[in-house]
N, C-alpha and C. Protein backbone atom coordinates (compact mmCIF):
# COMPACT_ATOMS: atom_id res chain seq x y z
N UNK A 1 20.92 47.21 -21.42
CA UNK A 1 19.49 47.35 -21.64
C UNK A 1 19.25 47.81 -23.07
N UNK A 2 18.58 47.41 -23.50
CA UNK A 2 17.89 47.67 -25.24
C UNK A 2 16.97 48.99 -25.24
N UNK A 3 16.95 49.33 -26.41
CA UNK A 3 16.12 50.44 -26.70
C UNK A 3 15.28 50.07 -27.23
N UNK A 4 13.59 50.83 -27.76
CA UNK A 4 12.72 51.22 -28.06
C UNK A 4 13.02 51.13 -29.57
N UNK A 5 12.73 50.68 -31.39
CA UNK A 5 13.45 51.38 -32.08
C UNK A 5 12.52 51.95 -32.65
N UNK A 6 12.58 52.68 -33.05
CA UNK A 6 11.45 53.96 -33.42
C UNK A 6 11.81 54.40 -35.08
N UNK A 7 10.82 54.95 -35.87
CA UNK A 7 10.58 54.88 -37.14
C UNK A 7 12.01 55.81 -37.42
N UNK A 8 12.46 57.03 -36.57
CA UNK A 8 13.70 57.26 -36.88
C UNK A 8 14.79 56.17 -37.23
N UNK A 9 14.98 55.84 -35.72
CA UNK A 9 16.15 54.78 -36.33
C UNK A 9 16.28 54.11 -38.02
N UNK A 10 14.78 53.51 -37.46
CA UNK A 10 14.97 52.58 -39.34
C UNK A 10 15.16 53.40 -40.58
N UNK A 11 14.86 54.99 -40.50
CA UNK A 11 15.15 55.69 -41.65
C UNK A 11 16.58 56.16 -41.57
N UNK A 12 17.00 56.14 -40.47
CA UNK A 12 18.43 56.15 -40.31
C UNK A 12 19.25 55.32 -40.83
N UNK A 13 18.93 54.20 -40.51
CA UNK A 13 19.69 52.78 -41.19
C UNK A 13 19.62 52.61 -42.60
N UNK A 14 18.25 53.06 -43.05
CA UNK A 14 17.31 52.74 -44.15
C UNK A 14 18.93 52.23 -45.56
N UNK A 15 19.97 52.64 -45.48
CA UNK A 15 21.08 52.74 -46.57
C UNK A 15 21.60 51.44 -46.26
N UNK A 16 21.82 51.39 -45.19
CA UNK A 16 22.42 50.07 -44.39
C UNK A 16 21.51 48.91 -44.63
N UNK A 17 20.52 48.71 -44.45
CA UNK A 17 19.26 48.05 -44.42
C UNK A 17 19.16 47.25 -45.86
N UNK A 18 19.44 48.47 -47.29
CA UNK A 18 18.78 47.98 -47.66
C UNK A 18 20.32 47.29 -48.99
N UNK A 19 21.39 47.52 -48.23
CA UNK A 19 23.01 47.13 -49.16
C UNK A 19 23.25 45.68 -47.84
N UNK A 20 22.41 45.40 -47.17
CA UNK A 20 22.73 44.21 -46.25
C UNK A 20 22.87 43.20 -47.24
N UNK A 21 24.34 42.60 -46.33
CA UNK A 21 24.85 41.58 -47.42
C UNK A 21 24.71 40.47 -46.56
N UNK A 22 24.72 39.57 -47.59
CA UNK A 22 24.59 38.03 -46.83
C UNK A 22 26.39 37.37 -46.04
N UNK A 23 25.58 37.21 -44.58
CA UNK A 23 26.64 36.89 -43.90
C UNK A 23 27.26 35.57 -44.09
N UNK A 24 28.63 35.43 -43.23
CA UNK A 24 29.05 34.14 -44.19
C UNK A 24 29.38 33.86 -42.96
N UNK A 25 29.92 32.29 -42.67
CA UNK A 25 30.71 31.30 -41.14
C UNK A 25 31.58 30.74 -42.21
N UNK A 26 32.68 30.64 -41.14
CA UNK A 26 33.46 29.48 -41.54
C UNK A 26 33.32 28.66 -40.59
N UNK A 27 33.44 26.92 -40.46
CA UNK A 27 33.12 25.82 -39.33
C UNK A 27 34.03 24.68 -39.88
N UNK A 28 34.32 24.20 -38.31
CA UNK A 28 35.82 23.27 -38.61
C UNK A 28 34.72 22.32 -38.58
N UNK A 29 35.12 21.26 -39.56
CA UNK A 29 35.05 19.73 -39.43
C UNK A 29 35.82 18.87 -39.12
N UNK A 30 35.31 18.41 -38.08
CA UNK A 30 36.51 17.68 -37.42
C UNK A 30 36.95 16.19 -38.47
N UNK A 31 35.82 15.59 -39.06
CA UNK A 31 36.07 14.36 -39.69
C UNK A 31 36.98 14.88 -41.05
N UNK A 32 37.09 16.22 -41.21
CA UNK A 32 37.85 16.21 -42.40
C UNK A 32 39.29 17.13 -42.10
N UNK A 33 39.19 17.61 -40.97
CA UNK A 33 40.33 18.13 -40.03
C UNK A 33 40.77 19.95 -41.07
N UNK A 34 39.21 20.32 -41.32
CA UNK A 34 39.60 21.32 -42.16
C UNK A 34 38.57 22.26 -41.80
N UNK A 35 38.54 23.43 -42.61
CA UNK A 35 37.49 24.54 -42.33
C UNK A 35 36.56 24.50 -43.69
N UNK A 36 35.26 24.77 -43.66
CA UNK A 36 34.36 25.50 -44.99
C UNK A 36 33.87 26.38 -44.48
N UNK A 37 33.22 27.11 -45.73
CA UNK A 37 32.78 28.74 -45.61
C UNK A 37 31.12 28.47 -45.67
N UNK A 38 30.02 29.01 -44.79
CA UNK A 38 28.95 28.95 -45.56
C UNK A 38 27.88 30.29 -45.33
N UNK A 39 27.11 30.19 -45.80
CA UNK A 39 26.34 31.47 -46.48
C UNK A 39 24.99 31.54 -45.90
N UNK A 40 24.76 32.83 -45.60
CA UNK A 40 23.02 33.19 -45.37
C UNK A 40 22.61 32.68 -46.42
N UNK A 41 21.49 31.94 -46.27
CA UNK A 41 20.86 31.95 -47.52
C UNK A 41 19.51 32.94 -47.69
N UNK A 42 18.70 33.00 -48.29
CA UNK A 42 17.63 34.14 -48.89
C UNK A 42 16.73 33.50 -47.89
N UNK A 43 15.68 34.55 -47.82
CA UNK A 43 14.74 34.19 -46.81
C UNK A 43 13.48 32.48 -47.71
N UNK A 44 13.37 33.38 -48.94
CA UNK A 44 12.56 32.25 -49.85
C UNK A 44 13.44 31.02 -49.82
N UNK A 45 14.92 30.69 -49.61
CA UNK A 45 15.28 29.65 -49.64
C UNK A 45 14.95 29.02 -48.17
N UNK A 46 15.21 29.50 -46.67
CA UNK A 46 14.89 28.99 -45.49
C UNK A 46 13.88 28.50 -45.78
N UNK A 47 12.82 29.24 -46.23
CA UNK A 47 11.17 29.09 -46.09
C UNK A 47 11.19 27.86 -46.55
N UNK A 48 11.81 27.73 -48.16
CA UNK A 48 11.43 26.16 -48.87
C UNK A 48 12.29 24.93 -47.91
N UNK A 49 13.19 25.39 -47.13
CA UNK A 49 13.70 24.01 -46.56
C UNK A 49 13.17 24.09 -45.19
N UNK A 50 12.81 25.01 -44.42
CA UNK A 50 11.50 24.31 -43.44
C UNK A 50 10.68 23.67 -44.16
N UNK A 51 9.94 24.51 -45.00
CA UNK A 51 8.75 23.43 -45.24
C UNK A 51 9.43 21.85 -45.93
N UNK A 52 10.70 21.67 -46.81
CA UNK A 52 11.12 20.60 -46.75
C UNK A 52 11.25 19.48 -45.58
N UNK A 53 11.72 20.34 -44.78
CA UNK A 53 11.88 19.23 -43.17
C UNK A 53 10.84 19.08 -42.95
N UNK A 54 9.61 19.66 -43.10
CA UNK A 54 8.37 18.97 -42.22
C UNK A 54 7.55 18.58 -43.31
N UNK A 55 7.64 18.06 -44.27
CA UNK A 55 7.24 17.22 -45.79
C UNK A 55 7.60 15.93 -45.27
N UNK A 56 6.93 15.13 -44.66
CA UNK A 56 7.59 13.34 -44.28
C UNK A 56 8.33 12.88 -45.58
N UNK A 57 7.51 13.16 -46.41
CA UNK A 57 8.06 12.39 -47.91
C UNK A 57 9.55 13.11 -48.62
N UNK A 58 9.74 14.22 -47.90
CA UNK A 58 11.02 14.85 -48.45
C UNK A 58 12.10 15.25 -47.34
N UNK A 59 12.01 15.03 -45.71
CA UNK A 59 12.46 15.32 -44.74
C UNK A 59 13.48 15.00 -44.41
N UNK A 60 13.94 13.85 -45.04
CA UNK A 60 15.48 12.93 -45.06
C UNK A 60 16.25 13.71 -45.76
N UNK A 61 15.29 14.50 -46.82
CA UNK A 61 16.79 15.06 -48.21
C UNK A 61 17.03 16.61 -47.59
N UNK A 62 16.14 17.14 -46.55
CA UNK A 62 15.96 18.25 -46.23
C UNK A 62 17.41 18.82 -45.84
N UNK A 63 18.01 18.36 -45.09
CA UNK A 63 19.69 19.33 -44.33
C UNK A 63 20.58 18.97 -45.42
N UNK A 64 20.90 17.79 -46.54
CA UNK A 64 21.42 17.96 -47.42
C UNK A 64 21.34 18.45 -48.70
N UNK A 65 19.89 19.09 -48.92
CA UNK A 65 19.19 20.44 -49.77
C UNK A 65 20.22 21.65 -49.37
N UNK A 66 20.15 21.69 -48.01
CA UNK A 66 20.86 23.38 -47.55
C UNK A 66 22.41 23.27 -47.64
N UNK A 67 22.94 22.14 -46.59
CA UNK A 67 24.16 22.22 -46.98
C UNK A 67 24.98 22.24 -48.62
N UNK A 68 24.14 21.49 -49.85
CA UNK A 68 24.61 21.71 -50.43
C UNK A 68 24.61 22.82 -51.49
N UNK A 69 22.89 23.95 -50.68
CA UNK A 69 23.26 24.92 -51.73
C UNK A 69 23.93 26.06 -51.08
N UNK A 70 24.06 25.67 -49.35
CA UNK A 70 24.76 26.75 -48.61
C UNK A 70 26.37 27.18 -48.09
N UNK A 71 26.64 26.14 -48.88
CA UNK A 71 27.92 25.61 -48.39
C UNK A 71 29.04 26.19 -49.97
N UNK A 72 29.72 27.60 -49.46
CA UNK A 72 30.07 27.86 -50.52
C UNK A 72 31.89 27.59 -50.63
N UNK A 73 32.29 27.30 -49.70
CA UNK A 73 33.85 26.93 -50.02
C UNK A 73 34.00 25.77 -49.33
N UNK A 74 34.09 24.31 -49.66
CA UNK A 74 34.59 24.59 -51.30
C UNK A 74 33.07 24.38 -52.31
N UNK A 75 33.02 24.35 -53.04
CA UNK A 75 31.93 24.78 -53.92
C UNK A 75 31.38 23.06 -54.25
N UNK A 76 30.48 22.76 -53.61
CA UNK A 76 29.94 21.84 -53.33
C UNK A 76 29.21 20.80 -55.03
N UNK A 77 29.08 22.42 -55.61
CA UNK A 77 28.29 22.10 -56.56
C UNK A 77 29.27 22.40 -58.30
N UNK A 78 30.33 21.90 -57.80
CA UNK A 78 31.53 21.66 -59.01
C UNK A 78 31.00 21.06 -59.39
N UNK A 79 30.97 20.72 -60.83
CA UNK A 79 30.47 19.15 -61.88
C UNK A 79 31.90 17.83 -61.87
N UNK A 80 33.29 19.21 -61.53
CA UNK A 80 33.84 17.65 -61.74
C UNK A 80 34.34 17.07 -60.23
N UNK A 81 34.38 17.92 -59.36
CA UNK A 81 33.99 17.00 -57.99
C UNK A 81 33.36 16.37 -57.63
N UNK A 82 31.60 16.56 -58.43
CA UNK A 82 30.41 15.21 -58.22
C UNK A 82 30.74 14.26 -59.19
N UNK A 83 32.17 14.53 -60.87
CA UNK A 83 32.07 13.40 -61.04
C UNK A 83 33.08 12.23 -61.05
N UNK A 84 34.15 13.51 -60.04
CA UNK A 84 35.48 12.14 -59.29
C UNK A 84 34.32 11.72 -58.05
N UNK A 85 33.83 11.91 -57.36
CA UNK A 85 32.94 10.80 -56.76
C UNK A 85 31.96 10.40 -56.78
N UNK A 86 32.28 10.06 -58.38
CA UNK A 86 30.53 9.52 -59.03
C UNK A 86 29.22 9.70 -57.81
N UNK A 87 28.88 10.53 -58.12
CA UNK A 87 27.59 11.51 -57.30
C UNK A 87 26.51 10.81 -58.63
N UNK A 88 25.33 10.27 -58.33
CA UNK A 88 24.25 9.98 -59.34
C UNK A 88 23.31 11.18 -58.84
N UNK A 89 23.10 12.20 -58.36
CA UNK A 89 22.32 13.38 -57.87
C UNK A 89 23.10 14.26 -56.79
N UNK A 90 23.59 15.59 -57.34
CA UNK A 90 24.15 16.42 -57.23
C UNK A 90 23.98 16.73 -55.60
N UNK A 91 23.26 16.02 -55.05
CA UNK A 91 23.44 16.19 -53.63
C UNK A 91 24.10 15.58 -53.23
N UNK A 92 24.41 14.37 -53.85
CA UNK A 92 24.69 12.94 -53.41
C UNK A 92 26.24 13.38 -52.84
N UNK A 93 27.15 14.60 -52.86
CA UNK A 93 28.08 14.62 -52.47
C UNK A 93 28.10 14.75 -51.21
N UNK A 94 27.07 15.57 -50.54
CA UNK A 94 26.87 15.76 -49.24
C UNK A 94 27.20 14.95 -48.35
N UNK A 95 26.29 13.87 -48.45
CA UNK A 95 26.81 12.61 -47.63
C UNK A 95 27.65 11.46 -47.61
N UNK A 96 28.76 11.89 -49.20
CA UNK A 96 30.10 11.38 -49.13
C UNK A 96 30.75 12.14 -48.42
N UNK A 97 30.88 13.37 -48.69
CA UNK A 97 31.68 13.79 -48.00
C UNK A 97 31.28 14.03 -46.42
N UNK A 98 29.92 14.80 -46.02
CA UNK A 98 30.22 14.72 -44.23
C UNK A 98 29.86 13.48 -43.80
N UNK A 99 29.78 13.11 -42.76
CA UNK A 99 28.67 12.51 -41.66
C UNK A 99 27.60 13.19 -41.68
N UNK A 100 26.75 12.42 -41.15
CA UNK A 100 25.34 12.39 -40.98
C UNK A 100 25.20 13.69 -39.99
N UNK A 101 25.65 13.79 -39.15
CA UNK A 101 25.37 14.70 -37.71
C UNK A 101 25.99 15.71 -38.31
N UNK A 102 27.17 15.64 -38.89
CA UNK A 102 28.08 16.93 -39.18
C UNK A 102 26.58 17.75 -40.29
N UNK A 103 26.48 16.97 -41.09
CA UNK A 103 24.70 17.74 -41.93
C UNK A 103 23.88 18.35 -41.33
N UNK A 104 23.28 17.86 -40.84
CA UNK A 104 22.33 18.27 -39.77
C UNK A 104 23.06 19.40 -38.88
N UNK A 105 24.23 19.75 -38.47
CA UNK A 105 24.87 20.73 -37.53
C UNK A 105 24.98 21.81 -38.27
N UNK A 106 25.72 21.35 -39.77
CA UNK A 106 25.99 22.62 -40.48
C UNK A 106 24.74 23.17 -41.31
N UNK A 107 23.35 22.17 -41.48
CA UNK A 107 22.41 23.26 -41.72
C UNK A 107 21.70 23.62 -40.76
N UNK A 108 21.80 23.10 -39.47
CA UNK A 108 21.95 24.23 -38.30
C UNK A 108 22.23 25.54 -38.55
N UNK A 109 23.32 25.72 -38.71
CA UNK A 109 24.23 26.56 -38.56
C UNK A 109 23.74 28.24 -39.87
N UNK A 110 23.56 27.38 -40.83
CA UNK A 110 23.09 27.95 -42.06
C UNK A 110 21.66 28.89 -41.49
N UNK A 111 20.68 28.00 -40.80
CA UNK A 111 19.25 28.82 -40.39
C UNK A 111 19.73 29.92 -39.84
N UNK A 112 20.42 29.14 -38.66
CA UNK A 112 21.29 30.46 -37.56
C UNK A 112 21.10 31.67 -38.28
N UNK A 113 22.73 31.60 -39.14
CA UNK A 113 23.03 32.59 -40.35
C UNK A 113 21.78 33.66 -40.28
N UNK A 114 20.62 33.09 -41.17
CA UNK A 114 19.47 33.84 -41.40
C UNK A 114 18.44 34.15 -40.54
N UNK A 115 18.91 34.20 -39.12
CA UNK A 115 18.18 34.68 -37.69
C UNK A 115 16.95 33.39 -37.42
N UNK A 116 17.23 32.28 -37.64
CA UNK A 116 16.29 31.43 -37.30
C UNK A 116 16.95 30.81 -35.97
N UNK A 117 16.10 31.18 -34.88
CA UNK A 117 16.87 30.04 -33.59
C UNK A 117 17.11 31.18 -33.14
N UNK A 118 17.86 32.48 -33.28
CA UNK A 118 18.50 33.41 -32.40
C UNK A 118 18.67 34.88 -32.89
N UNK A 119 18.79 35.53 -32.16
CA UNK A 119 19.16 37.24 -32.77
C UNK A 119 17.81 37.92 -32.24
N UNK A 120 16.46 37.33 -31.59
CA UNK A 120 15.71 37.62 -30.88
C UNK A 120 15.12 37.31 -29.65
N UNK A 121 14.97 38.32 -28.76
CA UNK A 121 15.45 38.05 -27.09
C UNK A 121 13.72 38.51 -26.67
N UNK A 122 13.41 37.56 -25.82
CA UNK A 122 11.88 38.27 -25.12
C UNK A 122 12.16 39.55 -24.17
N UNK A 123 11.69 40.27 -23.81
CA UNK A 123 11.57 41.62 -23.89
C UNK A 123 10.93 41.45 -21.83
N UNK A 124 11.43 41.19 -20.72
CA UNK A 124 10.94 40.72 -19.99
C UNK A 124 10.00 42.24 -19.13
N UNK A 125 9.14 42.81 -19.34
CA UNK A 125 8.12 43.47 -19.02
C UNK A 125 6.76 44.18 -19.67
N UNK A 126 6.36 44.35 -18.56
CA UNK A 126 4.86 44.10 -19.02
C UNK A 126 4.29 45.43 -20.01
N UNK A 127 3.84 45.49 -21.30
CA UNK A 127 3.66 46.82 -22.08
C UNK A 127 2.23 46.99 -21.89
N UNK A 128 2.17 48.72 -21.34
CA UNK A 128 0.93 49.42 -20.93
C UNK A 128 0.79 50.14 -22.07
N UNK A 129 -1.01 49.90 -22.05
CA UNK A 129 -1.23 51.34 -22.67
C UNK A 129 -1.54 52.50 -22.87
């Protein structure tokens, strides 16, 4: 059962709270039979790639926006890895290198990271006052 958290707690934490570091995953790909590392990203960055996904005119480039600025091992955004596979736009590695679904999963995965989708539970009773 959960607690109540009350203005104590948060001044309690308040040290913890405010040295919070950005969490990291590692996730196997199966099409490349290997692991990468990827990164919370900032809250201002989620924000700009929701509103990317629901932009019709920009919604296609939207999960390969995140994966490639979230995706920190291996470092997606080398100059000479985009230019052994002649990449004409620095995203363009994204979808040489994963699949389509594997994109879409791992910037899944990335929101996750930054509490989008989970880490908050409904509270099942009724508050009196």
């Amino acid at each position: 059962m959960s607690k109540k958290l009350t203005l104590a707690d948060l001044l309690t934490k308040k040290e913890q709270l405010k040295k919070k570091k950005k969490r990291t995953m590692a996730l196997y790909i199966e099409s490349l039979d290997a692991e990468i590392v990827i990164e919370e990203p900032s809250r201002a960055f989620a924000m700009e790639a929701i509103e990317m996904a629901q932009d019709q005119t920009r919604s296609d480039q939207a999960d390969a926006h995140v994966v490639y600025n979230c995706v920190i091992e291996p470092n997606l955004k080398d100059k000479d890895l985009q230019k052994q596979f002649e990449c004409v736009e620095p995203t363009d590695i994204v979808d040489i290198i994963f699949r389509s679904g594997e994109v879409s999963a791992i910037s899944g995965h990335v929101l996750e990271l930054a509490g989008y989708g989970q880490g908050v539970q409904k509270v099942d009773k009724e508050l009196k006052n």
